[in-house]
C-alpha atoms as a PDB file:
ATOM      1  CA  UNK A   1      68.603  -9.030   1.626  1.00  0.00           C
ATOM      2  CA  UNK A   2      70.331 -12.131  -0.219  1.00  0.00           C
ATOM      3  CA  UNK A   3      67.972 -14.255   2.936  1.00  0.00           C
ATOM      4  CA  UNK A   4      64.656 -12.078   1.695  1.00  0.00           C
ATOM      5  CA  UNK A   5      65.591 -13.109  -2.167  1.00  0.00           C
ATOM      6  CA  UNK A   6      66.399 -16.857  -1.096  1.00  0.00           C
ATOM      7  CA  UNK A   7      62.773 -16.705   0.944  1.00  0.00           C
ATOM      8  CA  UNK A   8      61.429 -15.415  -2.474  1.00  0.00           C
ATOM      9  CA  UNK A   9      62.581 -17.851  -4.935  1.00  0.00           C
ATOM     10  CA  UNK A  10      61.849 -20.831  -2.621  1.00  0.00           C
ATOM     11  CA  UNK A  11      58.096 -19.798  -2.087  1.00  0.00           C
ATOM     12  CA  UNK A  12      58.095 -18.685  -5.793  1.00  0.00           C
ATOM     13  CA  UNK A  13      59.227 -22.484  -6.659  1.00  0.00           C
ATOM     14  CA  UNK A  14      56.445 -23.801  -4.106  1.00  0.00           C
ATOM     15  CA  UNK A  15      54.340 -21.493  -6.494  1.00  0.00           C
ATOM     16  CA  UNK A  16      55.578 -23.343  -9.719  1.00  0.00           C
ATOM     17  CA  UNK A  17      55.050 -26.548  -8.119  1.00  0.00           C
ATOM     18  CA  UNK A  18      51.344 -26.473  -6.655  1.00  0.00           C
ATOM     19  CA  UNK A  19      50.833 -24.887  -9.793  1.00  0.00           C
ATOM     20  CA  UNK A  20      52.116 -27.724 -11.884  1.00  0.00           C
ATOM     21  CA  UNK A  21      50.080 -30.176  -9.164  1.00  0.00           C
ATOM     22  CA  UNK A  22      47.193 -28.350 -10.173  1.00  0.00           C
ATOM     23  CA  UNK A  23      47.486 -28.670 -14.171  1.00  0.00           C
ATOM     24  CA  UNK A  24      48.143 -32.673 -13.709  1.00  0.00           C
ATOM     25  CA  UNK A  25      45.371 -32.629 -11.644  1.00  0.00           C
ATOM     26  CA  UNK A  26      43.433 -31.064 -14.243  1.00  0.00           C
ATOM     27  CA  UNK A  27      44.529 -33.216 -17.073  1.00  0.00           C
ATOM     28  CA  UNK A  28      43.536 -36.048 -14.710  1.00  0.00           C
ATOM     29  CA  UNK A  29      40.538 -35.027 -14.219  1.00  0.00           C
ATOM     30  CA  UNK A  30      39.725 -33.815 -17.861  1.00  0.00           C
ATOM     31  CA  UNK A  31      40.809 -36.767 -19.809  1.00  0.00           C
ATOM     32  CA  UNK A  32      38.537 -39.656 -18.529  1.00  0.00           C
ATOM     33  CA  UNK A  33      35.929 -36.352 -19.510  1.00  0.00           C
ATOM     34  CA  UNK A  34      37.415 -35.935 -22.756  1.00  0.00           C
ATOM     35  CA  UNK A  35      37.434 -39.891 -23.921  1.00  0.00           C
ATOM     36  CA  UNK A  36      33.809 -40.011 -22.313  1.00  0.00           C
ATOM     37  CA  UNK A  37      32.503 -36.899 -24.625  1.00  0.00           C
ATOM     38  CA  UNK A  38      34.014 -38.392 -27.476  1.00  0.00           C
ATOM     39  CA  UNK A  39      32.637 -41.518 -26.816  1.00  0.00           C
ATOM     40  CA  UNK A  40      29.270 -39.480 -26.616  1.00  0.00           C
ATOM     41  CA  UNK A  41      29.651 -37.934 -29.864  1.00  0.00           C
ATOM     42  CA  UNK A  42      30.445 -41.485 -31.957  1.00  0.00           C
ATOM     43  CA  UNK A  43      27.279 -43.068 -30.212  1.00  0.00           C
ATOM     44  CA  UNK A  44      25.185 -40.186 -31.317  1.00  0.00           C
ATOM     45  CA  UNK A  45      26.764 -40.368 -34.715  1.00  0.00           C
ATOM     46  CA  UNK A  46      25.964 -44.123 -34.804  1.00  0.00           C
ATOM     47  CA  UNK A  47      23.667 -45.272 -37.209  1.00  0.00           C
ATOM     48  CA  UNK A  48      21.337 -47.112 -34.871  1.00  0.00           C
ATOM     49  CA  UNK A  49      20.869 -43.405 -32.663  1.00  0.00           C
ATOM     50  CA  UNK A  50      20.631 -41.547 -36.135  1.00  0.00           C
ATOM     51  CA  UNK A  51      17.666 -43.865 -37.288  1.00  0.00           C
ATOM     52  CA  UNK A  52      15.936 -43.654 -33.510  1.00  0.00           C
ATOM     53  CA  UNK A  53      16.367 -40.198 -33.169  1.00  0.00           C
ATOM     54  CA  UNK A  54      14.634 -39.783 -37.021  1.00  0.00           C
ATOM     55  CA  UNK A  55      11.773 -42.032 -36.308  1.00  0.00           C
ATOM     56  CA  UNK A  56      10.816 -40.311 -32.672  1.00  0.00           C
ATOM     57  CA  UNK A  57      10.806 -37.096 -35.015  1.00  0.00           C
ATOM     58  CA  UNK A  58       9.257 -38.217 -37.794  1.00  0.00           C
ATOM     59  CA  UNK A  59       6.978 -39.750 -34.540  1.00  0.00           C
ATOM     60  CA  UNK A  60       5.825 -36.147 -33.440  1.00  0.00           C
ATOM     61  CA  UNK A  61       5.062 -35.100 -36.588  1.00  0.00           C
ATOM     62  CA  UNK A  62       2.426 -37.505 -37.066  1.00  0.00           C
ATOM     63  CA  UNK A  63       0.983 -37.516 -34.047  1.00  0.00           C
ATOM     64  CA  UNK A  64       1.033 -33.494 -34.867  1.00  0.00           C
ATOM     65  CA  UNK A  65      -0.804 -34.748 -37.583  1.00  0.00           C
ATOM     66  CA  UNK A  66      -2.976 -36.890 -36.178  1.00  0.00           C
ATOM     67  CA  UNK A  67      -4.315 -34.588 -33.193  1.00  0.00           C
ATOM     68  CA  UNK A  68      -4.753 -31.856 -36.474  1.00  0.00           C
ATOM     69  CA  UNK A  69      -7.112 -34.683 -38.322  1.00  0.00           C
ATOM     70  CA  UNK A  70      -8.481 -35.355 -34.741  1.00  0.00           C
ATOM     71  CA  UNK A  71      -9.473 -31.953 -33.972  1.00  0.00           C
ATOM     72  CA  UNK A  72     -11.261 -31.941 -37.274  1.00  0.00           C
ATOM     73  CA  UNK A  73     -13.119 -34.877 -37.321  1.00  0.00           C
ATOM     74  CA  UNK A  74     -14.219 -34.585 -33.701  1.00  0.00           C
ATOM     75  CA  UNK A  75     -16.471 -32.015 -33.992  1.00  0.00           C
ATOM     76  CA  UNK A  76     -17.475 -32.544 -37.619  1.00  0.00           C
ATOM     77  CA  UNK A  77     -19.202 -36.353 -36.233  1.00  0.00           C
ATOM     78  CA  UNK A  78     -20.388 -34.540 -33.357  1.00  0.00           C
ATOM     79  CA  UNK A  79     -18.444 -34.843 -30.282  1.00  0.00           C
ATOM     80  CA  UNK A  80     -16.914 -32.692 -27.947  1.00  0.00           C
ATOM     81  CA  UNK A  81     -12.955 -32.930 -27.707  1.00  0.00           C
ATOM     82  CA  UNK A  82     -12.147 -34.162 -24.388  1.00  0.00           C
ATOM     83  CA  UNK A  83      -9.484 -33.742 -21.635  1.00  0.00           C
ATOM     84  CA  UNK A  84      -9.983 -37.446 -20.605  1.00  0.00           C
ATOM     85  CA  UNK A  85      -9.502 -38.453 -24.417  1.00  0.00           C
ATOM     86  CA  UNK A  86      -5.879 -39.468 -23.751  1.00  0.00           C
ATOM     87  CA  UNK A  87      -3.518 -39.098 -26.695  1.00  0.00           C
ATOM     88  CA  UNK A  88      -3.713 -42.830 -28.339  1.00  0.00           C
ATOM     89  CA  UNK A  89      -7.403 -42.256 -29.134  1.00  0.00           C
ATOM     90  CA  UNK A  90      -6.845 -39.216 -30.499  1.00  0.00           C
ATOM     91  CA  UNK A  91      -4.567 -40.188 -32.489  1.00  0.00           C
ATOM     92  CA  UNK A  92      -6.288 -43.459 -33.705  1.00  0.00           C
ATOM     93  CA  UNK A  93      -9.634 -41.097 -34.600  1.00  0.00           C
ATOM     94  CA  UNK A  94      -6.863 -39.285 -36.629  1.00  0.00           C
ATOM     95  CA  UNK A  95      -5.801 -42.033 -38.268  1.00  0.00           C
ATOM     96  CA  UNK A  96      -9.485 -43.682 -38.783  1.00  0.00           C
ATOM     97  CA  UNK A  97     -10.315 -40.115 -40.634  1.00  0.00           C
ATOM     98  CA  UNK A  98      -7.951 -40.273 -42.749  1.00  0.00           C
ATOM     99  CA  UNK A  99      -8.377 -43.831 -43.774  1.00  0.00           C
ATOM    100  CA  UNK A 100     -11.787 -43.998 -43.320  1.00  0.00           C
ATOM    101  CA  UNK A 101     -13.194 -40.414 -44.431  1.00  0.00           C
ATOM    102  CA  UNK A 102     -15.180 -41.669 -46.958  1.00  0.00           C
ATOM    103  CA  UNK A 103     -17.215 -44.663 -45.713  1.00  0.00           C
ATOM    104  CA  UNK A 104     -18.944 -45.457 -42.472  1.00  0.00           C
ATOM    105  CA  UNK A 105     -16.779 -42.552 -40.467  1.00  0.00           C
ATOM    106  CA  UNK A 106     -19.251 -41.600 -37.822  1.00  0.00           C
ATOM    107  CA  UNK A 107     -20.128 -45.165 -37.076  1.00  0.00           C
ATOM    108  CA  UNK A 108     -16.241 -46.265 -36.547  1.00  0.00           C
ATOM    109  CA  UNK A 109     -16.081 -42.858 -34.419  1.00  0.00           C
ATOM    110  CA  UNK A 110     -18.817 -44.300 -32.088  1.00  0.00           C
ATOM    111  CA  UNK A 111     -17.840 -47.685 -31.684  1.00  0.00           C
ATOM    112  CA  UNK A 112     -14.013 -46.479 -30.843  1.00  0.00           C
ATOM    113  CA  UNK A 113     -15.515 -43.680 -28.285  1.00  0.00           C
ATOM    114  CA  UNK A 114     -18.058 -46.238 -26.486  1.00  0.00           C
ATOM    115  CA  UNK A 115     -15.209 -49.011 -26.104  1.00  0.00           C
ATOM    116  CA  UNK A 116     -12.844 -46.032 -24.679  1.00  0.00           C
ATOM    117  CA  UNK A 117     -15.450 -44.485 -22.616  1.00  0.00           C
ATOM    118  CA  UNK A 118     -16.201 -47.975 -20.724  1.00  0.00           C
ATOM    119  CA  UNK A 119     -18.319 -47.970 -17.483  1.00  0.00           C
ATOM    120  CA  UNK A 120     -14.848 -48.368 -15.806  1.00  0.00           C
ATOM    121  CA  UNK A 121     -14.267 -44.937 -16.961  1.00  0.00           C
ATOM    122  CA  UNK A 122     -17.703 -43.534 -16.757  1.00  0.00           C
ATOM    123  CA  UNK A 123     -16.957 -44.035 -12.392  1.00  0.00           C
ATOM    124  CA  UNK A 124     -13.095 -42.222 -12.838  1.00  0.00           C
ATOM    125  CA  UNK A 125     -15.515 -39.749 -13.860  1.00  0.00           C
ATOM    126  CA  UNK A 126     -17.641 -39.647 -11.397  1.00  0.00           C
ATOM    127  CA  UNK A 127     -15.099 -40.211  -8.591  1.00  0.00           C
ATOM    128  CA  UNK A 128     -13.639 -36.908 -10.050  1.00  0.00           C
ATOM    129  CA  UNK A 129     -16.887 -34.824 -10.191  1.00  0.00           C
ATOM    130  CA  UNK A 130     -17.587 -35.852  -6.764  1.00  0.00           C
ATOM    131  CA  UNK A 131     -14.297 -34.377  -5.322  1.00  0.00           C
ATOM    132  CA  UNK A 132     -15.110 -30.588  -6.256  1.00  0.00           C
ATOM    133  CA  UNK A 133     -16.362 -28.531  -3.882  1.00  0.00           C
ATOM    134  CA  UNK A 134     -18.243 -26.388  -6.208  1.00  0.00           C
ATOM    135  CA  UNK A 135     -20.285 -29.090  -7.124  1.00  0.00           C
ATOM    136  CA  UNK A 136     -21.840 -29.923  -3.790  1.00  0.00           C
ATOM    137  CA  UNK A 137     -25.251 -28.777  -3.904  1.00  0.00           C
ATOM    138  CA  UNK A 138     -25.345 -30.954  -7.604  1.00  0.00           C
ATOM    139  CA  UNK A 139     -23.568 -33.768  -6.968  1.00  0.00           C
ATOM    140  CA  UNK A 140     -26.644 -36.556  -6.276  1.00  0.00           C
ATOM    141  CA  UNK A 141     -27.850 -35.113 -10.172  1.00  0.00           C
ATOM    142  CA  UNK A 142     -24.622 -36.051 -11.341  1.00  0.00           C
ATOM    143  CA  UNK A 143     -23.708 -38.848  -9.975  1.00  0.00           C
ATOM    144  CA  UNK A 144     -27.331 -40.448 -10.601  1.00  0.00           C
ATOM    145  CA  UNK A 145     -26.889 -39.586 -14.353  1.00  0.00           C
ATOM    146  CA  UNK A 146     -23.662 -40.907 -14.676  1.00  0.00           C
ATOM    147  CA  UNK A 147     -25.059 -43.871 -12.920  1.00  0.00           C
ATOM    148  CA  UNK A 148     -27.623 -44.240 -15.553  1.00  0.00           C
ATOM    149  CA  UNK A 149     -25.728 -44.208 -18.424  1.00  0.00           C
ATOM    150  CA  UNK A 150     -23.861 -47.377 -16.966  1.00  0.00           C
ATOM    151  CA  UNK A 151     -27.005 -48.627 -17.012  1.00  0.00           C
ATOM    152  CA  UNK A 152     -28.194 -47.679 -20.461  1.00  0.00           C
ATOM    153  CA  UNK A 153     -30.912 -45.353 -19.111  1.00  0.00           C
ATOM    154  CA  UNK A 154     -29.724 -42.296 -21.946  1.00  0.00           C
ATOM    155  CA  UNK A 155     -33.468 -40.924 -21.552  1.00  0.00           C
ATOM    156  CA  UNK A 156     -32.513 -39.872 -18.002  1.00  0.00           C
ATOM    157  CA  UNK A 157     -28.766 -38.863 -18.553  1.00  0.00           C
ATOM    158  CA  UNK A 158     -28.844 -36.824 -21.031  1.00  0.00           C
ATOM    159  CA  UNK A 159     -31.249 -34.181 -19.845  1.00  0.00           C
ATOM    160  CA  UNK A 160     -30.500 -34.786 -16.549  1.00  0.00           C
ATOM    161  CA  UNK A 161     -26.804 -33.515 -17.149  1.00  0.00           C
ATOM    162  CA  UNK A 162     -27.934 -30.964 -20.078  1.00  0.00           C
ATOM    163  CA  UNK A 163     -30.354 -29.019 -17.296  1.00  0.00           C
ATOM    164  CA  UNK A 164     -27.382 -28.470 -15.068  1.00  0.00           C
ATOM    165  CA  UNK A 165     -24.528 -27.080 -17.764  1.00  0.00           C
ATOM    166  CA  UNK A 166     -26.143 -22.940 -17.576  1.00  0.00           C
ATOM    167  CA  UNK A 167     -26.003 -23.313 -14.064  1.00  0.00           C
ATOM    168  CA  UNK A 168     -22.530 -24.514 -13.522  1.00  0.00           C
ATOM    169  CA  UNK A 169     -21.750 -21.777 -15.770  1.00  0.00           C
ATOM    170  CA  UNK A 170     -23.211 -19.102 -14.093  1.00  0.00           C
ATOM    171  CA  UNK A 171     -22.477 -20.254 -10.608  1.00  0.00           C
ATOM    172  CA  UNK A 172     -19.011 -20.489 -11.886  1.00  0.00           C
ATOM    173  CA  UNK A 173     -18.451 -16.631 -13.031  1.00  0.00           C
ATOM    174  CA  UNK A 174     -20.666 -15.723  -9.599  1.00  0.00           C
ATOM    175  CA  UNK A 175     -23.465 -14.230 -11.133  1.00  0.00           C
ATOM    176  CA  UNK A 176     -26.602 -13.994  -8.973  1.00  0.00           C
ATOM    177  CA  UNK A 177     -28.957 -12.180 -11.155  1.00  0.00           C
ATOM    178  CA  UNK A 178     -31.023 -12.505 -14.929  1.00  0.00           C
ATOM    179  CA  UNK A 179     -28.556 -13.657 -17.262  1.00  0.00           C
ATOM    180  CA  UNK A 180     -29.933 -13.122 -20.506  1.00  0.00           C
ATOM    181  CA  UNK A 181     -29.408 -15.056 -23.601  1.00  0.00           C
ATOM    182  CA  UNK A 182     -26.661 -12.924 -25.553  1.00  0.00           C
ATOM    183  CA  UNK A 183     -25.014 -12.918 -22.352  1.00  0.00           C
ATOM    184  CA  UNK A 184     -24.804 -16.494 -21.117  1.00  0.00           C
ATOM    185  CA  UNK A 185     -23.060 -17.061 -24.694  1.00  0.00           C
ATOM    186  CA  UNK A 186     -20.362 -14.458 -24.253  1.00  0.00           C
ATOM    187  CA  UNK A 187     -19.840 -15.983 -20.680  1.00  0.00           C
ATOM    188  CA  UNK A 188     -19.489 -19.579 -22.892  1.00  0.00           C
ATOM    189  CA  UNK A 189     -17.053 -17.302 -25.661  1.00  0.00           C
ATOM    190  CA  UNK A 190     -15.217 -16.705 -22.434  1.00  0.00           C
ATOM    191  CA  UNK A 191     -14.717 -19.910 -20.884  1.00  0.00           C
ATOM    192  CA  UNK A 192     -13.508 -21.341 -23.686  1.00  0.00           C
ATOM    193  CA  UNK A 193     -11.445 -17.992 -24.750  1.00  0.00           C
ATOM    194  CA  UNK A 194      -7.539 -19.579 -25.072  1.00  0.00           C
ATOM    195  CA  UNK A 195      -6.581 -17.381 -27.997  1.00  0.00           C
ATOM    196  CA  UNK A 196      -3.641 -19.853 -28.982  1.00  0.00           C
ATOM    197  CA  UNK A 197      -4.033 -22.696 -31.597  1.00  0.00           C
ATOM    198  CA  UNK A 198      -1.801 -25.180 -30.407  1.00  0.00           C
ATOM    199  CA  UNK A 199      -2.024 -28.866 -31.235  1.00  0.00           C
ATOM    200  CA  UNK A 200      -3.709 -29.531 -27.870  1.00  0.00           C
ATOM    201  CA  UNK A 201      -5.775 -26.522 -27.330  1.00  0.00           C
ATOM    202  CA  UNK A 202      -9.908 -27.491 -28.356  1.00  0.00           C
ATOM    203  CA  UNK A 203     -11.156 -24.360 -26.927  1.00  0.00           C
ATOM    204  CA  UNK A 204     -12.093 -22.934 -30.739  1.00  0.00           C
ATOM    205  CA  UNK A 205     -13.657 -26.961 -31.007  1.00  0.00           C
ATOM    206  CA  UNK A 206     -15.723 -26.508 -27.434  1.00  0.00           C
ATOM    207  CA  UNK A 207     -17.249 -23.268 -27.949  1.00  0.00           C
ATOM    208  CA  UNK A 208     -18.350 -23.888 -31.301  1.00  0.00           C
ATOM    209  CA  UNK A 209     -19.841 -27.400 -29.696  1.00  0.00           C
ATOM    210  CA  UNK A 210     -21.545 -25.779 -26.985  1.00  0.00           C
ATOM    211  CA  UNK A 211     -22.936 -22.816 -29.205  1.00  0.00           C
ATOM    212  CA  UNK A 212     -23.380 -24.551 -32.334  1.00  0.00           C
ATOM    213  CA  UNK A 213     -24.910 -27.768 -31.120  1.00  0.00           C
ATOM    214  CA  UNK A 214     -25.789 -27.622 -27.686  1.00  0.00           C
ATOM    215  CA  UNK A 215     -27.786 -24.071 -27.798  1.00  0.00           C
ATOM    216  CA  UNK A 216     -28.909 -25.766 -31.356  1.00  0.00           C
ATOM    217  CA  UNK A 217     -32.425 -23.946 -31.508  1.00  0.00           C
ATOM    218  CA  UNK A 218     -35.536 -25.890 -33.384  1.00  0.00           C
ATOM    219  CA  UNK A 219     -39.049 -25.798 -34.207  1.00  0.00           C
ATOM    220  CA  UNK A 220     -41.694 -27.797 -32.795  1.00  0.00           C
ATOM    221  CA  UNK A 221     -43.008 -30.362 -34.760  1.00  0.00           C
ATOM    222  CA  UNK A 222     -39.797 -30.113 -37.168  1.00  0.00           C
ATOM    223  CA  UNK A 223     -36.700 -32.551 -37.543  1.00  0.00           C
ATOM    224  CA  UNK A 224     -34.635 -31.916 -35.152  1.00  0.00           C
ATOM    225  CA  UNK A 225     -30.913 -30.539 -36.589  1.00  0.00           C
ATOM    226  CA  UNK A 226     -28.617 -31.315 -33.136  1.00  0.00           C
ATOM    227  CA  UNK A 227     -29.205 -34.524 -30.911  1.00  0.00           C
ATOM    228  CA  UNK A 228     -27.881 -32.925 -27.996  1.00  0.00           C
ATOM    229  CA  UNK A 229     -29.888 -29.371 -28.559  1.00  0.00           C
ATOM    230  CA  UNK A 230     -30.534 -28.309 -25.070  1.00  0.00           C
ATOM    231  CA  UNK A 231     -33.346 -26.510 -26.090  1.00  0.00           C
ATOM    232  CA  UNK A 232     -34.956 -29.489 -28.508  1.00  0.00           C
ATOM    233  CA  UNK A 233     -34.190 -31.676 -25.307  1.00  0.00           C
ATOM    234  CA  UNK A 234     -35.363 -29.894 -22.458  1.00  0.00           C
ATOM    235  CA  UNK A 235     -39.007 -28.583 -24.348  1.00  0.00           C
ATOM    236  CA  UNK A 236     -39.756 -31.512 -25.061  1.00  0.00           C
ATOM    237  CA  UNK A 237     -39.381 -31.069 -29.038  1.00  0.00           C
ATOM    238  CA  UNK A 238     -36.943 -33.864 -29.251  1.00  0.00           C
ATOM    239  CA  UNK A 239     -38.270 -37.369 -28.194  1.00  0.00           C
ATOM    240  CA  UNK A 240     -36.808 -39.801 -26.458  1.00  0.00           C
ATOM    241  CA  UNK A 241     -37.167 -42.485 -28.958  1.00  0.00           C
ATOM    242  CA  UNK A 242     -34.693 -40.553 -31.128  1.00  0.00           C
ATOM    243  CA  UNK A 243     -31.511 -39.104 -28.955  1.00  0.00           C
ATOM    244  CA  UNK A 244     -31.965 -41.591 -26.191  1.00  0.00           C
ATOM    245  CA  UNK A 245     -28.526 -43.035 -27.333  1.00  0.00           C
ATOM    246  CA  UNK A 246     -25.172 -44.019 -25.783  1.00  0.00           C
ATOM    247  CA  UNK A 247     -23.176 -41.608 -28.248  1.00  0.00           C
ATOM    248  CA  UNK A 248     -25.656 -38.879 -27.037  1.00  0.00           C
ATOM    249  CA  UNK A 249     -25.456 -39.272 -23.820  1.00  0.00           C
ATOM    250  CA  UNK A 250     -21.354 -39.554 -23.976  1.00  0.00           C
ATOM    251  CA  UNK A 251     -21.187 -36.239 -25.834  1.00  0.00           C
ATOM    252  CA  UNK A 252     -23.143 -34.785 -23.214  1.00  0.00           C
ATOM    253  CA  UNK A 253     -20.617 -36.255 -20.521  1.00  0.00           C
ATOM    254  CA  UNK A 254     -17.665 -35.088 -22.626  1.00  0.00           C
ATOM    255  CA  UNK A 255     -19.041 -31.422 -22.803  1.00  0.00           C
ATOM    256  CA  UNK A 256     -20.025 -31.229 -19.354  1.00  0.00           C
ATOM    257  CA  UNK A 257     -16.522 -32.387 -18.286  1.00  0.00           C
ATOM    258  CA  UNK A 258     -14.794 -29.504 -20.280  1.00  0.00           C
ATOM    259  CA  UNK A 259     -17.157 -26.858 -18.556  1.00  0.00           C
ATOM    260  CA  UNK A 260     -16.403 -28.468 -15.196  1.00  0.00           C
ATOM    261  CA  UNK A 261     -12.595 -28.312 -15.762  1.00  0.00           C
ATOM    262  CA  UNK A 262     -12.963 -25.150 -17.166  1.00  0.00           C
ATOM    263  CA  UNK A 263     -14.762 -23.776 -13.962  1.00  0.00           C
ATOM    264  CA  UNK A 264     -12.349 -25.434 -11.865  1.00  0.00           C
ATOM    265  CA  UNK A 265      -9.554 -23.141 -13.226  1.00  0.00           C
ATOM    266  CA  UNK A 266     -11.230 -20.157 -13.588  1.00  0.00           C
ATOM    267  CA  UNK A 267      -9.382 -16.996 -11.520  1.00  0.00           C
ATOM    268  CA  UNK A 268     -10.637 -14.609  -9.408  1.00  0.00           C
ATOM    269  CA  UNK A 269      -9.142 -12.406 -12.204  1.00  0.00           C
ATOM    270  CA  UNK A 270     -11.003 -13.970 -15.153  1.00  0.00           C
ATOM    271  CA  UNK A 271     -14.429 -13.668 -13.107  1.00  0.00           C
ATOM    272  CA  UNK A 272     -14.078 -10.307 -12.834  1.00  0.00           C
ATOM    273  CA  UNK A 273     -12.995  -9.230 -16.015  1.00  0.00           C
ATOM    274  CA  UNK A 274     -15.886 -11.323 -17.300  1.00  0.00           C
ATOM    275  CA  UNK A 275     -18.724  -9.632 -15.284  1.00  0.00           C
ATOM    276  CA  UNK A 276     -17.406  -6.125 -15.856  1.00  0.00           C
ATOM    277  CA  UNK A 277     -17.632  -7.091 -19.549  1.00  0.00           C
ATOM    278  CA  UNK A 278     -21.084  -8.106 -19.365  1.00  0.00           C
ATOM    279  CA  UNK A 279     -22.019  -5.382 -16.788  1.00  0.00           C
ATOM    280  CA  UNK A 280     -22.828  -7.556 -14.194  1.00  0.00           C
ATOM    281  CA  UNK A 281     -20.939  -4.768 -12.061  1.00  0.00           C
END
């Protein structure tokens, strides 16, 4: 018995001692943690960190503001918002509205889109167009027009790429029947359908571009009230000597890269529920 209590207290002591390994261990361990975290904490309370971390803030909230002014102004001159616009220009047509809203806007808006929107980037385009599938049986249409923009030939890009946007469209949702007029604009409501707001979401900016200005209707013999009107264009009520332009034919490029995009990342889903809608089932 007294050996069994001796056995006891000596593995109760081994106990007490691994234990006591353990909490210096610990306290090894935690201190260099400790001194590190508080040297943490006094760099982040520095004043240099303080005045960084207030002007990256203060740094979103004007670009915030500046893709708000952009999505403004970018439809209001005429142009289609862009997923190739990359977030400088956006935010220097921000800042050009707001310090330029009064004189000479759409002018500055043109220049700064035709210097961003080189020939350079033009082929990126292309190059991109040409690697989907779904574009096959179009691609020679496309990549001539974007070809003759480079070249300044606007009176055969722009309709060129306007008489293929319906079809890409349709072909898109799968539709191989009449698609009437009332319909092909729901299918465009529905493409461009992302029912959040957000700072970089242009879907409320497309589909009024596409329905406001490209399906622009007009009168023959009349002024003409949109310079990419699909309908004005492609009738021959708009003449060549008057939308034959390089912002014209960029606006065209810009819109027909959204619906491209768009197409691309449409869901079996989303075709569905879009043909049921418009009783193409």
């Amino acid at each position: 018995m007294i050996e069994e209590n001796s056995n006891f207290f000596k593995s109760m002591r081994k106990i007490g001692e691994m234990a006591q390994d353990i909490t210096n261990a610990i306290s090894v361990a935690i201190v260099p943690v400790i001194e590190f975290t508080k040297e943490i904490n006094e760099y982040l309370s520095s004043e240099k960190v303080q005045t960084t971390f207030r002007n990256f803030v203060e740094g979103i909230i004007q670009t915030e503001e500046d893709i708000k002014n952009y999505k403004e102004v970018i439809v209001l001159i005429g142009y289609p918002p862009s997923i190739s616009t990359d977030i400088t220009l956006m935010r220097q047509i921000g800042q050009e509205f707001m310090e330029n809203r009064e004189t000479g806007l759409k002018d500055i808006i043109d220049d700064v889109m035709k210097k961003h929107y080189s020939p350079k980037k033009i082929d990126e385009i292309k190059s991109l167009w040409e690697s989907f599938s779904f574009l096959l049986d179009r691609k020679s249409l496309l990549r001539q027009a974007l070809t003759a923009h480079n070249l300044g030939m606007y009176a055969l890009s722009i309709p060129s790429l306007l008489s293929q946007m319906e079809g890409i469209i349709v072909d898109g949702y799968k539709i191989k029947q009449k698609v009437e007029g009332w319909q092909f604009k729901k299918l465009v409501r529905q493409l461009f359908n992302n029912p959040d707001n957000e700072a970089f979401d242009f879907d409320n900016e497309l589909r009024e571009f596409y329905l406001k200005f490209i399906l622009a209707r007009f009168n023959h013999g009349q002024e003409i009230q949109s310079d990419v009107s699909r309908h004005a264009i492609l009738h021959g009520g708009a003449k060549p000597v008057n939308f034959a332009k390089e912002e014209v034919s960029l606006k065209i490029i810009l819109m027909m890269e959204n619906i491209i995009y768009r197409i691309d990342n449409l869901t079996e889903n989303e075709i569905r529920e879009a043909k049921k809608k418009l009783g193409f089932y």
